[in-house]
C-alpha atoms as a PDB file:
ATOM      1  CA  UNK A   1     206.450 -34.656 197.836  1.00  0.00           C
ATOM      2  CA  UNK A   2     205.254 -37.668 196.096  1.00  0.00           C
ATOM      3  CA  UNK A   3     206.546 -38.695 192.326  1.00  0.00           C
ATOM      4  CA  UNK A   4     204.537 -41.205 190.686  1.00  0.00           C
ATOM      5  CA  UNK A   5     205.154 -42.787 186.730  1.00  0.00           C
ATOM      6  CA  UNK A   6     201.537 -42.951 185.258  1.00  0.00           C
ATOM      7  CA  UNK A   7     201.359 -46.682 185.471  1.00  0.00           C
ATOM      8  CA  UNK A   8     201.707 -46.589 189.365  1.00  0.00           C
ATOM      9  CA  UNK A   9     198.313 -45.491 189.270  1.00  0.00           C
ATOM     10  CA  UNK A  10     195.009 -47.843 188.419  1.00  0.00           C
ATOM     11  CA  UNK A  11     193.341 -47.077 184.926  1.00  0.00           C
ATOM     12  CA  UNK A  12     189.467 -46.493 185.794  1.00  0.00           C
ATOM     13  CA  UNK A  13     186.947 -46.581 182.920  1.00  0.00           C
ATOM     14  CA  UNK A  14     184.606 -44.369 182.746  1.00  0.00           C
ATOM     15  CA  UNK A  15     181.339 -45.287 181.673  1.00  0.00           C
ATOM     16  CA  UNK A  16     178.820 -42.973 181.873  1.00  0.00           C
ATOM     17  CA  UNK A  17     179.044 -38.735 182.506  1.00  0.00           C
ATOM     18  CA  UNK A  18     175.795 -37.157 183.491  1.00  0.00           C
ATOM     19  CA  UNK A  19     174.345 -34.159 182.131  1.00  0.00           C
ATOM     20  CA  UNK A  20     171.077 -32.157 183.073  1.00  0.00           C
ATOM     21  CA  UNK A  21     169.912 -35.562 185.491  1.00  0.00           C
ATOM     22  CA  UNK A  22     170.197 -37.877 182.729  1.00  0.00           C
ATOM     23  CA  UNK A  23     173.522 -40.442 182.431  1.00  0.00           C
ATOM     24  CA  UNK A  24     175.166 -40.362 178.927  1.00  0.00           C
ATOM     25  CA  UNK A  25     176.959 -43.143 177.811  1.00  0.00           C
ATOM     26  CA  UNK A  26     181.357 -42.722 177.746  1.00  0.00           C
ATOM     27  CA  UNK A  27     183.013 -44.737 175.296  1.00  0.00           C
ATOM     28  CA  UNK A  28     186.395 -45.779 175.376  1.00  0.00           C
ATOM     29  CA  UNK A  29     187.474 -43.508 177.612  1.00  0.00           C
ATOM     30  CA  UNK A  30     189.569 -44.118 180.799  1.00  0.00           C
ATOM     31  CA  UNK A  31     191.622 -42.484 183.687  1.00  0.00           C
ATOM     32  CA  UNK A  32     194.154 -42.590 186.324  1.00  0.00           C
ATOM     33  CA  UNK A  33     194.327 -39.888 188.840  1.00  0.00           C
ATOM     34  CA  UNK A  34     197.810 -38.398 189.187  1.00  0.00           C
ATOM     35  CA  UNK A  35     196.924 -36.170 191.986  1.00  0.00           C
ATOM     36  CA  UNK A  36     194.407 -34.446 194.131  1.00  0.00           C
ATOM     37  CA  UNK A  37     193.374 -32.296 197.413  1.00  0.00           C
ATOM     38  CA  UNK A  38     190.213 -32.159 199.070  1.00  0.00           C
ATOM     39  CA  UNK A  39     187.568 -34.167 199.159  1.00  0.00           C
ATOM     40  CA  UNK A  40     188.460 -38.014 197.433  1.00  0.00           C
ATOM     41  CA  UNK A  41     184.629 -37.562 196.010  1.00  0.00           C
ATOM     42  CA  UNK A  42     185.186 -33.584 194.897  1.00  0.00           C
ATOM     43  CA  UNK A  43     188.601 -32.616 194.723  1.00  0.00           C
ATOM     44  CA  UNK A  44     189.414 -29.077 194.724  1.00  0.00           C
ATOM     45  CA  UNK A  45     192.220 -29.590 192.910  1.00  0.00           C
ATOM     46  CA  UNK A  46     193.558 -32.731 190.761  1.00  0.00           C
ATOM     47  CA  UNK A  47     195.644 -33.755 187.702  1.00  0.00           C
ATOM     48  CA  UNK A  48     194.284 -36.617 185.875  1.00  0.00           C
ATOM     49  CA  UNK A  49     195.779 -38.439 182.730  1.00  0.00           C
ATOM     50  CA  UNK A  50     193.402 -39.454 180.070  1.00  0.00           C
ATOM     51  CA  UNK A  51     193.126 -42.717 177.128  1.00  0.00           C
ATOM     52  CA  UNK A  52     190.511 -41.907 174.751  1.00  0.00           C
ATOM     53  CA  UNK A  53     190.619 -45.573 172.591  1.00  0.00           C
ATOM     54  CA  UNK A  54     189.803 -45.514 168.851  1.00  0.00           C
ATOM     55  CA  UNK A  55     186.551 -44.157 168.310  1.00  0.00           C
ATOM     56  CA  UNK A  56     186.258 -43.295 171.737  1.00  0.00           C
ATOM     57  CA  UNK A  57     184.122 -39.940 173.134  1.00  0.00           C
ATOM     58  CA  UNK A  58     183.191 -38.191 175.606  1.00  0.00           C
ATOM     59  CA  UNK A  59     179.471 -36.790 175.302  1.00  0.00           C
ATOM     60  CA  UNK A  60     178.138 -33.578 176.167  1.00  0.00           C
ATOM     61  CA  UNK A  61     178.573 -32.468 179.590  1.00  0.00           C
ATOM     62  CA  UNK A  62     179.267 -29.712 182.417  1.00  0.00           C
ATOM     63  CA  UNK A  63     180.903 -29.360 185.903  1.00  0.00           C
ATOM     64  CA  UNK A  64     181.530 -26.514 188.073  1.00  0.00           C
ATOM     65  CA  UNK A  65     185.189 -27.093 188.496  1.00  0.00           C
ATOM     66  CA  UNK A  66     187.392 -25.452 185.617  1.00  0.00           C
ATOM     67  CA  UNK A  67     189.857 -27.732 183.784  1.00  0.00           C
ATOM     68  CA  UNK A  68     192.699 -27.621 181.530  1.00  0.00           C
ATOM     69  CA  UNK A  69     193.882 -30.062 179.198  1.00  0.00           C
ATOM     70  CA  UNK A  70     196.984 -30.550 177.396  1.00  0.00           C
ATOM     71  CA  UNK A  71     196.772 -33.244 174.390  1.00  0.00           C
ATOM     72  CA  UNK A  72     199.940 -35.167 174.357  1.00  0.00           C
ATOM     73  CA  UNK A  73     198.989 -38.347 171.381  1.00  0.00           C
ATOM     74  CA  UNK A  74     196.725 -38.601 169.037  1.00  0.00           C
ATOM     75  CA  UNK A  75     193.575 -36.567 167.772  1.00  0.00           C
ATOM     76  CA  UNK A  76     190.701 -35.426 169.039  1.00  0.00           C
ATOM     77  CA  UNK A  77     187.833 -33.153 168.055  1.00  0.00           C
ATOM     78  CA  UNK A  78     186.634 -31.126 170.732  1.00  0.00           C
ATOM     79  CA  UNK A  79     182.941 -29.489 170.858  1.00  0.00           C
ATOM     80  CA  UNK A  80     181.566 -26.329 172.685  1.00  0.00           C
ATOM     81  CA  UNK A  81     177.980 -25.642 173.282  1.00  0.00           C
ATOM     82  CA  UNK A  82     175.767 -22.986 173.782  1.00  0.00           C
ATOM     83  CA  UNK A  83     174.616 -22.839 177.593  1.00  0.00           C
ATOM     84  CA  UNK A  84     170.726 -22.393 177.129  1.00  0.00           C
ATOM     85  CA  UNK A  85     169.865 -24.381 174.130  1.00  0.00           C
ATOM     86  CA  UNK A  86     172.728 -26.878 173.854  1.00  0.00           C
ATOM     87  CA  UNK A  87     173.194 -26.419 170.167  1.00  0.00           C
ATOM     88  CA  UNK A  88     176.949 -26.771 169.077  1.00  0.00           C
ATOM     89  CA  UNK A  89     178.919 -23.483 168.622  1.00  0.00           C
ATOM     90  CA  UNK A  90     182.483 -24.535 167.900  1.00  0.00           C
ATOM     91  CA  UNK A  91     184.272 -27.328 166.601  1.00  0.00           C
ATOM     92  CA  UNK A  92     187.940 -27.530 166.411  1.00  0.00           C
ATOM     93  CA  UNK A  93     190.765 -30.771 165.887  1.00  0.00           C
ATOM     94  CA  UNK A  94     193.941 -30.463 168.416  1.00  0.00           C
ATOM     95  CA  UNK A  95     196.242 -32.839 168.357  1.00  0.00           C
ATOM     96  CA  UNK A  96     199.838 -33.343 170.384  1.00  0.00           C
ATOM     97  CA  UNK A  97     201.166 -29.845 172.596  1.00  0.00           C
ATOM     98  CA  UNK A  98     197.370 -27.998 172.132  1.00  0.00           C
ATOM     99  CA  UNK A  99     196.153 -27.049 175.099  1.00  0.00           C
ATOM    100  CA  UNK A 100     191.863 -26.346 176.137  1.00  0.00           C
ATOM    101  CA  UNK A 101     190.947 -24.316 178.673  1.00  0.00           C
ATOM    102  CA  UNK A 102     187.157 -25.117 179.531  1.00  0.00           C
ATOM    103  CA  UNK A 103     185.378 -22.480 181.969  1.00  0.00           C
ATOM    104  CA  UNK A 104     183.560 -23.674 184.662  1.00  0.00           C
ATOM    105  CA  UNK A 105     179.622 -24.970 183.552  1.00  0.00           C
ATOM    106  CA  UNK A 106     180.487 -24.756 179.933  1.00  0.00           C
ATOM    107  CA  UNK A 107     179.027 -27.458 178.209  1.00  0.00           C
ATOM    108  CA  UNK A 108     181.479 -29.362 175.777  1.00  0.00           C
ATOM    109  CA  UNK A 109     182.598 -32.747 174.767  1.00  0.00           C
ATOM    110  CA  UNK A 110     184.810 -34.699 172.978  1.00  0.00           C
ATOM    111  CA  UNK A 111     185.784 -37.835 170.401  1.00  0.00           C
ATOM    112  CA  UNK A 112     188.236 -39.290 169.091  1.00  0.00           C
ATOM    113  CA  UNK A 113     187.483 -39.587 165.181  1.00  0.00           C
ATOM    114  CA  UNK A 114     190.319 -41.888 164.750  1.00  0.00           C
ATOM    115  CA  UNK A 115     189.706 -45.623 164.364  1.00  0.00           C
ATOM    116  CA  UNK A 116     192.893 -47.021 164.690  1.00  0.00           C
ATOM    117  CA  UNK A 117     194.998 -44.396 166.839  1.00  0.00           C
ATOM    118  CA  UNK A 118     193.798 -43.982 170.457  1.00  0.00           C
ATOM    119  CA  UNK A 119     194.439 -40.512 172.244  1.00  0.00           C
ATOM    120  CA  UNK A 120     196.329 -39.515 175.447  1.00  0.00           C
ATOM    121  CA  UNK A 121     195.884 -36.244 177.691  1.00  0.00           C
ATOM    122  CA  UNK A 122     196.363 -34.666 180.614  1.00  0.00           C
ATOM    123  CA  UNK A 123     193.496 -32.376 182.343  1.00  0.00           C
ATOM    124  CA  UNK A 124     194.076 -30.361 185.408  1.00  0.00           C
ATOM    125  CA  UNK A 125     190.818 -29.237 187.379  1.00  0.00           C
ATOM    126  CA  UNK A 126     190.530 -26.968 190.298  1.00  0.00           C
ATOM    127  CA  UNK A 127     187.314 -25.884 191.580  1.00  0.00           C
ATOM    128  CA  UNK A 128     185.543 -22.663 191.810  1.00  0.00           C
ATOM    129  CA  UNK A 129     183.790 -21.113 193.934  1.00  0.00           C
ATOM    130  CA  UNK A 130     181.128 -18.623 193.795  1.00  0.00           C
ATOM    131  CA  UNK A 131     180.998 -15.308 196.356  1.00  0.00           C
ATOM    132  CA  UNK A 132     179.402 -15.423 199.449  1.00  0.00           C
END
């Protein structure tokens, strides 16, 4: 067993999430890995914890690994695209106790539209994988 407090663990910025071969910019946006197994460079499983500053976003993007996040400060609107053409589908606000459950290769992003209040959440991934 191992019990950690959040600041135990090293905030790492994030500054760039790729998508399609191309590197889109992160802004604001930081995190500290709470757990993991497997792989340090692909986990199969790990709980991170989140800051999205003021302004802050996290641009379109994909991974095969499903996640879940639980908001637990501040605001955020969260975006869904469509797989072939990228065009937005959904928009939606969530804010403290919502929770998003993003299948695995979905395109979607995030911001916070906030520019004084930063955002906090936590985001549980475990990887998928296809049949044999």
């Amino acid at each position: 067993m191992n019990i950690l407090n959040v600041s135990d663990k090293d905030e790492i910025r994030i500054e760039s999430f790729p998508y399609k071969g191309k590197p889109l910019k992160v802004n604001k946006v930081g995190v500290r890995w709470l757990s993991q197994a497997g792989p340090e460079d692909s986990p199969e499983y790990g709980l991170r914890f989140f800051t999205v500053g003021p302004g802050g976003e996290i641009p379109i993007h994909n991974h095969f690994y499903v996640q879940t996040m639980y908001i637990l400060s501040g605001h955020l609107t969260v975006y869904s695209y469509d797989v072939e053409t990228d065009e937005q589908t959904a928009e939606r606000s969530v804010g403290p106790n919502d929770a998003i459950f993003i299948p695995s290769m979905e395109p979607h992003s995030m911001k916070n539209v906030s520019e004084t209040e930063g955002a906090t959440f936590l985001c549980c991934i475990a990887s998928v994988y296809e049949d044999e």
